[in-house]
PDB file of N, CA and C in Angstrom:
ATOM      1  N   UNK A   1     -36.404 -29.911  97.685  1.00  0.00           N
ATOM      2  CA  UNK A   1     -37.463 -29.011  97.271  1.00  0.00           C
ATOM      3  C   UNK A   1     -38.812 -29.586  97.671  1.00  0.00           C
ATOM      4  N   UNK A   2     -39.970 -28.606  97.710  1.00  0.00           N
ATOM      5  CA  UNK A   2     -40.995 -29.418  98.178  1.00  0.00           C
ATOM      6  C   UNK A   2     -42.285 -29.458  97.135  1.00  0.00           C
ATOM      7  N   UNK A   3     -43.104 -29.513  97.293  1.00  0.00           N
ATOM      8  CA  UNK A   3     -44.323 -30.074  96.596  1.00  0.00           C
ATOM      9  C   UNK A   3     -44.379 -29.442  95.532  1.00  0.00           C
ATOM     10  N   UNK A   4     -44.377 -30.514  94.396  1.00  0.00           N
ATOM     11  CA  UNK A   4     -44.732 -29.907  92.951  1.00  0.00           C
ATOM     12  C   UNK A   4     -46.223 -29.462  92.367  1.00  0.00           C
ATOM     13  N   UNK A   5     -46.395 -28.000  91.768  1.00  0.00           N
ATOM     14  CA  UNK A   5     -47.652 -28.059  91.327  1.00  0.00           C
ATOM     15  C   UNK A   5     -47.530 -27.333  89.768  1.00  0.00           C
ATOM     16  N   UNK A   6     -48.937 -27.724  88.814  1.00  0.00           N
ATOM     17  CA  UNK A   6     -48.555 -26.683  87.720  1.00  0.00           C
ATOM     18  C   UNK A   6     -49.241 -25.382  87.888  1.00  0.00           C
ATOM     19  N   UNK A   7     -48.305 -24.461  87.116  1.00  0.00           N
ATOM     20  CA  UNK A   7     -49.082 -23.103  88.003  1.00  0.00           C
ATOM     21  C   UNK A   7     -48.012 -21.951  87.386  1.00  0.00           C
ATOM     22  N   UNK A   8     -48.179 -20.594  87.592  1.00  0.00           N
ATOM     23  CA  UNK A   8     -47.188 -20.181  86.625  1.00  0.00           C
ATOM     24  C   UNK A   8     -46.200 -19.316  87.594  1.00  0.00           C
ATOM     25  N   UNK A   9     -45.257 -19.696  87.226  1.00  0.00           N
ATOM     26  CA  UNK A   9     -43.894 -18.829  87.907  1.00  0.00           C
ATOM     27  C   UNK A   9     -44.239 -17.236  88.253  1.00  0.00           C
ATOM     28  N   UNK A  10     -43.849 -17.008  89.753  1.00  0.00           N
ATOM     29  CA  UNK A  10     -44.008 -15.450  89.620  1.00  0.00           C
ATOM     30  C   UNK A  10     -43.113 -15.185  89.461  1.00  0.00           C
ATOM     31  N   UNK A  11     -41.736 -15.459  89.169  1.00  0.00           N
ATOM     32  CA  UNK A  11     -40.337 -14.399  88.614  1.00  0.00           C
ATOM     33  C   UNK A  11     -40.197 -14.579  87.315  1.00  0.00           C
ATOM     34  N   UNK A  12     -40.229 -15.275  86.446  1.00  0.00           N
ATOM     35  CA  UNK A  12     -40.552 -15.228  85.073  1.00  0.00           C
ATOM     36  C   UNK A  12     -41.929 -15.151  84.338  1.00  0.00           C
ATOM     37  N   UNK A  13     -42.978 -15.309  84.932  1.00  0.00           N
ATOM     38  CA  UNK A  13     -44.236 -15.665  84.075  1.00  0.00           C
ATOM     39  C   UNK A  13     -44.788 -16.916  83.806  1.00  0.00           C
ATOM     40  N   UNK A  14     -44.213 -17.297  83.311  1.00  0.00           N
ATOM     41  CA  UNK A  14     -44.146 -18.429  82.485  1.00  0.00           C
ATOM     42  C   UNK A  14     -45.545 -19.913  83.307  1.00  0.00           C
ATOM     43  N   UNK A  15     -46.755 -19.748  82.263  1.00  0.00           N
ATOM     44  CA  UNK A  15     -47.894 -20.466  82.824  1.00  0.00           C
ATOM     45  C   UNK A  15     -47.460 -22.019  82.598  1.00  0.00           C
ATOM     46  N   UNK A  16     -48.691 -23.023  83.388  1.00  0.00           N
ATOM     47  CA  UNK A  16     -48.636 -24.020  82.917  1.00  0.00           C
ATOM     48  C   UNK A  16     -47.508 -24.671  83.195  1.00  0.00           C
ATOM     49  N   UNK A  17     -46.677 -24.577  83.992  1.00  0.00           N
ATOM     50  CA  UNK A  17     -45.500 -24.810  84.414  1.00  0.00           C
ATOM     51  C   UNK A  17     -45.131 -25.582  85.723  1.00  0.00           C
ATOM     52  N   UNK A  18     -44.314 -26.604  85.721  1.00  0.00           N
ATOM     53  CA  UNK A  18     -44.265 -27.014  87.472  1.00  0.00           C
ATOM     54  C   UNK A  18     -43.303 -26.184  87.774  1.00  0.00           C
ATOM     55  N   UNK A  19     -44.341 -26.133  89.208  1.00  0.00           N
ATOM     56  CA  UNK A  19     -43.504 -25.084  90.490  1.00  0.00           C
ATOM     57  C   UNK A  19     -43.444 -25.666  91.525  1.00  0.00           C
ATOM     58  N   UNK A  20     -42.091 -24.842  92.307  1.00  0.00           N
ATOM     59  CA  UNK A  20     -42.075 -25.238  93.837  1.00  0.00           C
ATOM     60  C   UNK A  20     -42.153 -23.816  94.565  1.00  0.00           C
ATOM     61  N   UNK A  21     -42.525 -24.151  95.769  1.00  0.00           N
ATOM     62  CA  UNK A  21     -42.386 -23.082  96.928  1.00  0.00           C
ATOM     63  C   UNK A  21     -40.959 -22.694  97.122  1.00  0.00           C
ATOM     64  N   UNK A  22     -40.742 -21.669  96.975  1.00  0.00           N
ATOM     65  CA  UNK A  22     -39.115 -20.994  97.217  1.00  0.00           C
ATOM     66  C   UNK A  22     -39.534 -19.861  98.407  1.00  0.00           C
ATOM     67  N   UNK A  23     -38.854 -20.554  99.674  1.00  0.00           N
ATOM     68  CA  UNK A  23     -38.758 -18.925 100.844  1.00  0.00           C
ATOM     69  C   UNK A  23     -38.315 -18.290 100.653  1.00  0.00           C
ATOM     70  N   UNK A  24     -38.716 -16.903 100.298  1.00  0.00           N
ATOM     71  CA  UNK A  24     -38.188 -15.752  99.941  1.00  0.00           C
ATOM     72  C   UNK A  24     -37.039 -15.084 100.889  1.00  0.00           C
ATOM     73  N   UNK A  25     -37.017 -15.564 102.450  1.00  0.00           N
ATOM     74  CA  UNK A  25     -36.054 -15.901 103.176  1.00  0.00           C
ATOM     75  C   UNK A  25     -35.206 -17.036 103.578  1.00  0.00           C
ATOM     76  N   UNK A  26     -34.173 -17.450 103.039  1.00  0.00           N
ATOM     77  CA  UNK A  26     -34.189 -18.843 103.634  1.00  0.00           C
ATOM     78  C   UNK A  26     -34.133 -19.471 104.967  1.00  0.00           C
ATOM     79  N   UNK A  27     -34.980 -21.076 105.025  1.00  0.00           N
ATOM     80  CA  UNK A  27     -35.256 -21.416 105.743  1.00  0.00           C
ATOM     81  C   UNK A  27     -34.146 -21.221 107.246  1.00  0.00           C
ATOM     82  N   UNK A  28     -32.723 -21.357 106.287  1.00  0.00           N
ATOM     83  CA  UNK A  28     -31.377 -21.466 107.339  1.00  0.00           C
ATOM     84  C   UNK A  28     -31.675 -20.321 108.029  1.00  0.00           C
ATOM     85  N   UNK A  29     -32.306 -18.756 107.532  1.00  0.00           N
ATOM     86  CA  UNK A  29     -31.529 -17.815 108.027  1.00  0.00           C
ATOM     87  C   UNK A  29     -33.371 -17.095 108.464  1.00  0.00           C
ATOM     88  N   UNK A  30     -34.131 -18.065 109.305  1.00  0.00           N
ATOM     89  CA  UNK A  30     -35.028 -17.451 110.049  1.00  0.00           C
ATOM     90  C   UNK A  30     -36.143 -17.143 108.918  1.00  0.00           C
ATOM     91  N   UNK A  31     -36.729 -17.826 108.011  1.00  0.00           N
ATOM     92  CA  UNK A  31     -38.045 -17.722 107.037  1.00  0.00           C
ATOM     93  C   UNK A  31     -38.476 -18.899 106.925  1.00  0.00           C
ATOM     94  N   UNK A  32     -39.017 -19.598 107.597  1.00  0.00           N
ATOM     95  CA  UNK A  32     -39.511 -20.715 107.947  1.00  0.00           C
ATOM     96  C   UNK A  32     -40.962 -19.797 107.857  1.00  0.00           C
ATOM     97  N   UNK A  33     -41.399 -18.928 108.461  1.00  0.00           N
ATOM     98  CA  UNK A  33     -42.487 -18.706 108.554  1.00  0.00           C
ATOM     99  C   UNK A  33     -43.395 -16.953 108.103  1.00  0.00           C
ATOM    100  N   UNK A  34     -41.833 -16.941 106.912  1.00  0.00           N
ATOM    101  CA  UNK A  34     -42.000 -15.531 106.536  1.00  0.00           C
ATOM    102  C   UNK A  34     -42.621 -15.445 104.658  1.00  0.00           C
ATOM    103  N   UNK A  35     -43.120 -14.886 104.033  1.00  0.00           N
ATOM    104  CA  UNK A  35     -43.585 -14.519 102.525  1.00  0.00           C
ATOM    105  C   UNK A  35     -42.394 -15.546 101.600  1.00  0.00           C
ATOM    106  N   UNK A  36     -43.218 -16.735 100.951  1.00  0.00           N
ATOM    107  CA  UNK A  36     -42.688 -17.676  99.847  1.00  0.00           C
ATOM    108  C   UNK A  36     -43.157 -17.297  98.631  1.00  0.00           C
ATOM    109  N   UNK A  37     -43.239 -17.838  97.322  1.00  0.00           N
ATOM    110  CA  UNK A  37     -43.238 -17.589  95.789  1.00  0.00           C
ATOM    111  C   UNK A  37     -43.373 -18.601  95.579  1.00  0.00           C
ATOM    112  N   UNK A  38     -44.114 -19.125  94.105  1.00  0.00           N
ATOM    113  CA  UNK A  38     -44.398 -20.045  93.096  1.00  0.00           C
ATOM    114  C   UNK A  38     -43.187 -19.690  92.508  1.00  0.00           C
ATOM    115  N   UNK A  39     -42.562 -20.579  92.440  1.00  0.00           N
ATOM    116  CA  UNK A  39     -41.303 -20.440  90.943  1.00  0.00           C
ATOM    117  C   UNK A  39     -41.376 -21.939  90.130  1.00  0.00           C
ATOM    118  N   UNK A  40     -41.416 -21.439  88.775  1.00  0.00           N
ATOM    119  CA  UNK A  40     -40.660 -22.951  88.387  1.00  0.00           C
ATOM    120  C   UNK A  40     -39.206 -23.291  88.662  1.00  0.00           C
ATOM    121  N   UNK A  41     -39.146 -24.724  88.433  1.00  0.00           N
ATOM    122  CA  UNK A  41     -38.320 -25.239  88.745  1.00  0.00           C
ATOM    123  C   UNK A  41     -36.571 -24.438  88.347  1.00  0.00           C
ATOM    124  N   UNK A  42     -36.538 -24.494  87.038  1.00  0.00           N
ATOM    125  CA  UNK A  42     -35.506 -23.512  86.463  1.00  0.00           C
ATOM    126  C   UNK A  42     -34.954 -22.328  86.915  1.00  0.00           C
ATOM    127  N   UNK A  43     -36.151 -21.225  87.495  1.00  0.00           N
ATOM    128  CA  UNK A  43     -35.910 -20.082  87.951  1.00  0.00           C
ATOM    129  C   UNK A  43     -35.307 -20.646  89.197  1.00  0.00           C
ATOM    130  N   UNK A  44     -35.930 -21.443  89.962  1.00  0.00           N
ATOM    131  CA  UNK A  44     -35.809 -21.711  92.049  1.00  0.00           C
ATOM    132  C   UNK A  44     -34.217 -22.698  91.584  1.00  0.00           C
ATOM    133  N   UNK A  45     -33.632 -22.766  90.626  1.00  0.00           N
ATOM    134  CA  UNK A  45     -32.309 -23.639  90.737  1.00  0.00           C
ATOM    135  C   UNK A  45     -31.541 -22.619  90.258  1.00  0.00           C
ATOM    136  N   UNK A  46     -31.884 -21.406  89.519  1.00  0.00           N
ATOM    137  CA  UNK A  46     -31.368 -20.673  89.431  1.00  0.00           C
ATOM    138  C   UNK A  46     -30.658 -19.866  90.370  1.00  0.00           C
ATOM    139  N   UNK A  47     -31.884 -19.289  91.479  1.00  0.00           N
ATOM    140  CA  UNK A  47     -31.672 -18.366  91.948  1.00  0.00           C
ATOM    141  C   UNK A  47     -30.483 -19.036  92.881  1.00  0.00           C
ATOM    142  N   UNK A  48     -30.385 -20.574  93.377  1.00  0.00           N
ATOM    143  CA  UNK A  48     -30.001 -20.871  94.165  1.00  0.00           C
ATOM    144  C   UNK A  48     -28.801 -21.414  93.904  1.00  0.00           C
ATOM    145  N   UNK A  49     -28.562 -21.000  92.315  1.00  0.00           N
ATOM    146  CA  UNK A  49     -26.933 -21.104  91.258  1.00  0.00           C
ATOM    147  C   UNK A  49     -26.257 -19.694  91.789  1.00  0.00           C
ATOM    148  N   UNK A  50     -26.790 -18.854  92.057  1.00  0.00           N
ATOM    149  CA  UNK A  50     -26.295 -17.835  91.897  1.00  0.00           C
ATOM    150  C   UNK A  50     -26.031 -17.304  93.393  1.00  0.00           C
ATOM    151  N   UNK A  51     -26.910 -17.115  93.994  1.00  0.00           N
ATOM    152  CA  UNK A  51     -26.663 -16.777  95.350  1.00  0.00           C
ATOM    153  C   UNK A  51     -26.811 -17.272  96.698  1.00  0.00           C
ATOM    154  N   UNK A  52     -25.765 -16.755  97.472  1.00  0.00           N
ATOM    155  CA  UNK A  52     -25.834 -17.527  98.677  1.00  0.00           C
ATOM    156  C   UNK A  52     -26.924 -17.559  99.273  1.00  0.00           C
ATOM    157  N   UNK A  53     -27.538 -18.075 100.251  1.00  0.00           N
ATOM    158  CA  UNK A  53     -28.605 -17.898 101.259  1.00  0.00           C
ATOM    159  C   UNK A  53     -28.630 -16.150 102.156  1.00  0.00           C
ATOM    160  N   UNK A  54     -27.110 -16.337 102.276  1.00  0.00           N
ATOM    161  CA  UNK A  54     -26.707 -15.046 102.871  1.00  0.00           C
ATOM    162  C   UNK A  54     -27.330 -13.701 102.368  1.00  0.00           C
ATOM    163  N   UNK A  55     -26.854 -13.701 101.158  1.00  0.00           N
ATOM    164  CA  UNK A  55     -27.336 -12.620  99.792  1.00  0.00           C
ATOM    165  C   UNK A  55     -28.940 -12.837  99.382  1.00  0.00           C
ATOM    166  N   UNK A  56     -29.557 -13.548  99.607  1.00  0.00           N
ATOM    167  CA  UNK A  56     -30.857 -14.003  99.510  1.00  0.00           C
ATOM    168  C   UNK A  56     -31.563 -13.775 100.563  1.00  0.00           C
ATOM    169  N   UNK A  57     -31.353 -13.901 102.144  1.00  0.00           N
ATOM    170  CA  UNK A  57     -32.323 -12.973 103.005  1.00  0.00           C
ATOM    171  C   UNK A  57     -31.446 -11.529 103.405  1.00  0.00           C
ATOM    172  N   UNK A  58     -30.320 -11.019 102.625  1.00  0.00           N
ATOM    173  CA  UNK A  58     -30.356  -9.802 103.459  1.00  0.00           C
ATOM    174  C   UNK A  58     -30.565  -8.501 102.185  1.00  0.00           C
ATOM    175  N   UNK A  59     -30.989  -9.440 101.004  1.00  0.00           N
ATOM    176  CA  UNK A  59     -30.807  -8.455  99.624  1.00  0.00           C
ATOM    177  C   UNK A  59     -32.417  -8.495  98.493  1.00  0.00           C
ATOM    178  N   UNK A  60     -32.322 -10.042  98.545  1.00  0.00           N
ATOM    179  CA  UNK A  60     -32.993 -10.339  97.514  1.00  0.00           C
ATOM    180  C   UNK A  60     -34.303 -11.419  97.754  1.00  0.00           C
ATOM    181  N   UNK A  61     -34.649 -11.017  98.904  1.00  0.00           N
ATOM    182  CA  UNK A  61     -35.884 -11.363  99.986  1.00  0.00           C
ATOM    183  C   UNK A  61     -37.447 -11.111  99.069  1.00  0.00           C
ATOM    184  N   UNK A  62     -37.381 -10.155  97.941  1.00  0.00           N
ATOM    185  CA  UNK A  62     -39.153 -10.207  97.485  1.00  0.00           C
ATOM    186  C   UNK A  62     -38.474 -10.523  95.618  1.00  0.00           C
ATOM    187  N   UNK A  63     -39.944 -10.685  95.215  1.00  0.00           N
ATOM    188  CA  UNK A  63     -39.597 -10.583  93.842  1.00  0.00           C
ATOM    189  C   UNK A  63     -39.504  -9.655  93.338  1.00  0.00           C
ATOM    190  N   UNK A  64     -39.422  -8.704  93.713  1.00  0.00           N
ATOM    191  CA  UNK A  64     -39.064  -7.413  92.681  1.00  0.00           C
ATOM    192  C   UNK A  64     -37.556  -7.017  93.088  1.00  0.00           C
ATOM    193  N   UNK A  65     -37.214  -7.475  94.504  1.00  0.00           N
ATOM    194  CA  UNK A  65     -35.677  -7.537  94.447  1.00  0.00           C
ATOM    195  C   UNK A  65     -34.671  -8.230  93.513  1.00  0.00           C
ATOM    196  N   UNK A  66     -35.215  -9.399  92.912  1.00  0.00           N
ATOM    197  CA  UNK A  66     -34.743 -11.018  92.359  1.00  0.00           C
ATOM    198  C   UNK A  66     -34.628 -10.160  91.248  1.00  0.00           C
ATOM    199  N   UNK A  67     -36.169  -9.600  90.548  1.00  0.00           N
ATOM    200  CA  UNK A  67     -36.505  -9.287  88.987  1.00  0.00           C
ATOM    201  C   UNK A  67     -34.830  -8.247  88.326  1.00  0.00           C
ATOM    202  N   UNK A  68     -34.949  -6.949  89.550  1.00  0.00           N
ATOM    203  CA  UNK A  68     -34.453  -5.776  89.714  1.00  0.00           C
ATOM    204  C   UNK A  68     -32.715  -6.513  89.322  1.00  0.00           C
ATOM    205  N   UNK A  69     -32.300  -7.384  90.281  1.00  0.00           N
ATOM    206  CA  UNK A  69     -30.356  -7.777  90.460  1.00  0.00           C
ATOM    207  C   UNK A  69     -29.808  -8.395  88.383  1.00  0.00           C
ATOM    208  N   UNK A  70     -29.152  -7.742  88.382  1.00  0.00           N
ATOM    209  CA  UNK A  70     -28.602  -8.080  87.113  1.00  0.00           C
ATOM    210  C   UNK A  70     -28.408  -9.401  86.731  1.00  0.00           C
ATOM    211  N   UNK A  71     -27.525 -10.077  87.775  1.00  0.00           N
ATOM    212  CA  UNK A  71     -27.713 -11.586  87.239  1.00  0.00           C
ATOM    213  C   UNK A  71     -28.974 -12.786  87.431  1.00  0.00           C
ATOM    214  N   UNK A  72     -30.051 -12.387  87.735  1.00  0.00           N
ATOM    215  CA  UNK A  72     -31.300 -13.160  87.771  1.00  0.00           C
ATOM    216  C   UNK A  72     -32.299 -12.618  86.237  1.00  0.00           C
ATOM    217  N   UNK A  73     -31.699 -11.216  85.991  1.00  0.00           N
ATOM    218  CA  UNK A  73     -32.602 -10.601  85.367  1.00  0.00           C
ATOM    219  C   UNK A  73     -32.393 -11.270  83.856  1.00  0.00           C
ATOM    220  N   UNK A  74     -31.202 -11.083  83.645  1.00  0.00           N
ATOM    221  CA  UNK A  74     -30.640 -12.101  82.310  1.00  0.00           C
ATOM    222  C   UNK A  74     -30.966 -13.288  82.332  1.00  0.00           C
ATOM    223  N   UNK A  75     -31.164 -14.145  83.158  1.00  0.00           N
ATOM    224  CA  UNK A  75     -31.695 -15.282  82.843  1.00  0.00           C
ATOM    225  C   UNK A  75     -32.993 -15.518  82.795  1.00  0.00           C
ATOM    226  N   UNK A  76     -34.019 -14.748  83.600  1.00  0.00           N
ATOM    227  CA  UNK A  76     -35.454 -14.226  83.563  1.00  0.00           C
ATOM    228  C   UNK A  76     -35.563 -14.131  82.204  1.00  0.00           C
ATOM    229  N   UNK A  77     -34.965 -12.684  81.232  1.00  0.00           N
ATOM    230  CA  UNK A  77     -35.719 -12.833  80.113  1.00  0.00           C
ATOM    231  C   UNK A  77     -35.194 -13.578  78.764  1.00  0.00           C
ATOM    232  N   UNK A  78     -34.227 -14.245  79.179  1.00  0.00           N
ATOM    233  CA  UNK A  78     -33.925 -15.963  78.065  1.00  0.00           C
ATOM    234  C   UNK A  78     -34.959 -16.991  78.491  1.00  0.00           C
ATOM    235  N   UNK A  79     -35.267 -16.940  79.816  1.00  0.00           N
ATOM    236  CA  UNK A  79     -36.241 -18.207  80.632  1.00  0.00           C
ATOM    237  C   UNK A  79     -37.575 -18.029  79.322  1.00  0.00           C
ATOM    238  N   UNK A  80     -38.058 -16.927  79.915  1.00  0.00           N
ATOM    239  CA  UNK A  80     -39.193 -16.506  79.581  1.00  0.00           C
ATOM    240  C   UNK A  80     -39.470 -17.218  78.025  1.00  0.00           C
ATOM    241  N   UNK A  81     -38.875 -17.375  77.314  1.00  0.00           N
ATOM    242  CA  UNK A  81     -38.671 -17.379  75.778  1.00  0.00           C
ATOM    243  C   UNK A  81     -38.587 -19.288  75.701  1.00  0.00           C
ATOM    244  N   UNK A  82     -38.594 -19.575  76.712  1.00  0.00           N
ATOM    245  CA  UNK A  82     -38.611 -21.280  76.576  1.00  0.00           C
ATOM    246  C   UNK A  82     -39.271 -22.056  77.069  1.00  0.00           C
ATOM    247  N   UNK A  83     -39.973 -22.833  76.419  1.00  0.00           N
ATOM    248  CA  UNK A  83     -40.781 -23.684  76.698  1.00  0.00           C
ATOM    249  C   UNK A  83     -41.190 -24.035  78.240  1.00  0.00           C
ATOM    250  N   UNK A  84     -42.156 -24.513  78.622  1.00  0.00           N
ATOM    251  CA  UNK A  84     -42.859 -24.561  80.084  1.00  0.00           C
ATOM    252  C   UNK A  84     -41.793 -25.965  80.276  1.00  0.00           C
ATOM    253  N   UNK A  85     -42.185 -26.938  79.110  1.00  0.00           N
ATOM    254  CA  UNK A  85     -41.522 -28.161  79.304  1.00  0.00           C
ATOM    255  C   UNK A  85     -40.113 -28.349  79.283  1.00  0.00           C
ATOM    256  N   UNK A  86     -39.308 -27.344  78.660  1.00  0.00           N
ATOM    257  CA  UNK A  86     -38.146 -27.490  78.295  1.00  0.00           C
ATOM    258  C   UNK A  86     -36.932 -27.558  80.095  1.00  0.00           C
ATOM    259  N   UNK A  87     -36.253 -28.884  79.929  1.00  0.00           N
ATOM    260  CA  UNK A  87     -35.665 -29.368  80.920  1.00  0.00           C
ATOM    261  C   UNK A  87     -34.081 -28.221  80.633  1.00  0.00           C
ATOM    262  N   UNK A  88     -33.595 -27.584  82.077  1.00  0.00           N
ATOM    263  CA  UNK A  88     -32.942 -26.951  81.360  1.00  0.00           C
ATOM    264  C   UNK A  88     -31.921 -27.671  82.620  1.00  0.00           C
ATOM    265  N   UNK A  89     -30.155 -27.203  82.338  1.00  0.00           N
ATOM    266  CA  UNK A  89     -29.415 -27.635  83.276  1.00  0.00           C
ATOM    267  C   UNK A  89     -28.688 -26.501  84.417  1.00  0.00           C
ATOM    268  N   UNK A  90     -28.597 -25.980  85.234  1.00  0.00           N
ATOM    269  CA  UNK A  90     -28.393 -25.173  85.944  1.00  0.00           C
ATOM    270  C   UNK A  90     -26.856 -25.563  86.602  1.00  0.00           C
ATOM    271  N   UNK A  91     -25.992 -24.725  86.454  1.00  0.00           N
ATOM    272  CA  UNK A  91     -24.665 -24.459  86.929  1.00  0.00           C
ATOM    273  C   UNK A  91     -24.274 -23.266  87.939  1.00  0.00           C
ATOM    274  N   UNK A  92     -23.597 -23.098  89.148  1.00  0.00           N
ATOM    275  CA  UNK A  92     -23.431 -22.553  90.047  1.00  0.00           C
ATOM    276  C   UNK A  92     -22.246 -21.572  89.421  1.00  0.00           C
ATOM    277  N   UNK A  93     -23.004 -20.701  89.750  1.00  0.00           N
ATOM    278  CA  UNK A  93     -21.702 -19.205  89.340  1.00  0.00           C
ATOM    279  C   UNK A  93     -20.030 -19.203  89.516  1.00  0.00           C
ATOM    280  N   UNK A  94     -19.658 -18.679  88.490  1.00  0.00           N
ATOM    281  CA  UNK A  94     -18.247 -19.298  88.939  1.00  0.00           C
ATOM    282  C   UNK A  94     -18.003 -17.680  90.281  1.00  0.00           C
ATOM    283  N   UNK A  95     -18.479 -17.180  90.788  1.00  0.00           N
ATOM    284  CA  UNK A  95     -18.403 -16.203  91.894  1.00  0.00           C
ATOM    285  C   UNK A  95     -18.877 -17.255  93.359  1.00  0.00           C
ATOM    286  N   UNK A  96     -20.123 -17.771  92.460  1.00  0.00           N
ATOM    287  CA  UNK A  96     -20.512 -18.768  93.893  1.00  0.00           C
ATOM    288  C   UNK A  96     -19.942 -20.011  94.101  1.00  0.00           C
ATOM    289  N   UNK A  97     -19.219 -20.639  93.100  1.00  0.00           N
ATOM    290  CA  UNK A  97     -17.978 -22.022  93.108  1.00  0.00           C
ATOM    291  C   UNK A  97     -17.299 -21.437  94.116  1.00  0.00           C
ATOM    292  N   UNK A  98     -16.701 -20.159  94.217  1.00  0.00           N
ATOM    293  CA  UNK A  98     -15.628 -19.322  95.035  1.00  0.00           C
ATOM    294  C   UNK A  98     -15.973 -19.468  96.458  1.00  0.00           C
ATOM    295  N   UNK A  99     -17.180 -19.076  96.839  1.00  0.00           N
ATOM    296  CA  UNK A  99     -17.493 -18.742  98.162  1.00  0.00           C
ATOM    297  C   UNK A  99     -17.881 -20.093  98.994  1.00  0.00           C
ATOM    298  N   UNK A 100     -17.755 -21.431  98.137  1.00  0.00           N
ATOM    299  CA  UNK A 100     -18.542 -22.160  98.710  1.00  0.00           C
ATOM    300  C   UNK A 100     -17.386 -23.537  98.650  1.00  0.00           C
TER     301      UNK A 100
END
């Protein structure tokens, strides 16, 4: 991941928070130089619990795609409800254990 700053998540809200740059395309699949996001840390390990790279530039490329998909959205509004500081642990989908 790359440079940490505090600053507030654009897929949850959540101020005051460290963030990283998340490519809204991934880097593998040609977004090296296309529209990134502030996320905290939690949300950007999230998103990357859940879906492939694959499913991430051909689906879920902006934030209102991410907000919109059912399984980001459930964890969005539990996130939201917890602390800026609170260290959380992130586990890979048992759909994405499958594919990978």
């Amino acid at each position: 991941m790359a440079k940490k700053v505090i600053g507030t998540c654009e897929l949850c809200g959540r101020e005051n928070t460290e963030t990283t740059i998340h490519h809204l395309t991934p880097k593998e699949m040609g977004g090296t130089f296309k529209p990134t996001a502030s996320l905290c840390l939690p949300c950007h390990k999230q998103i990357h619990a859940l879906y492939t790279n694959e499913e991430l530039a051909a689906r879920l490329n902006t934030i209102q795609s991410l907000r919109a998909d059912e399984k980001i959205s459930k964890f969005i509004k539990w996130i939201r409800k917890q602390p800026a500081t609170r260290l959380i642990r992130t586990r890979k989908s048992r759909e994405r254990k499958k594919r990978t």
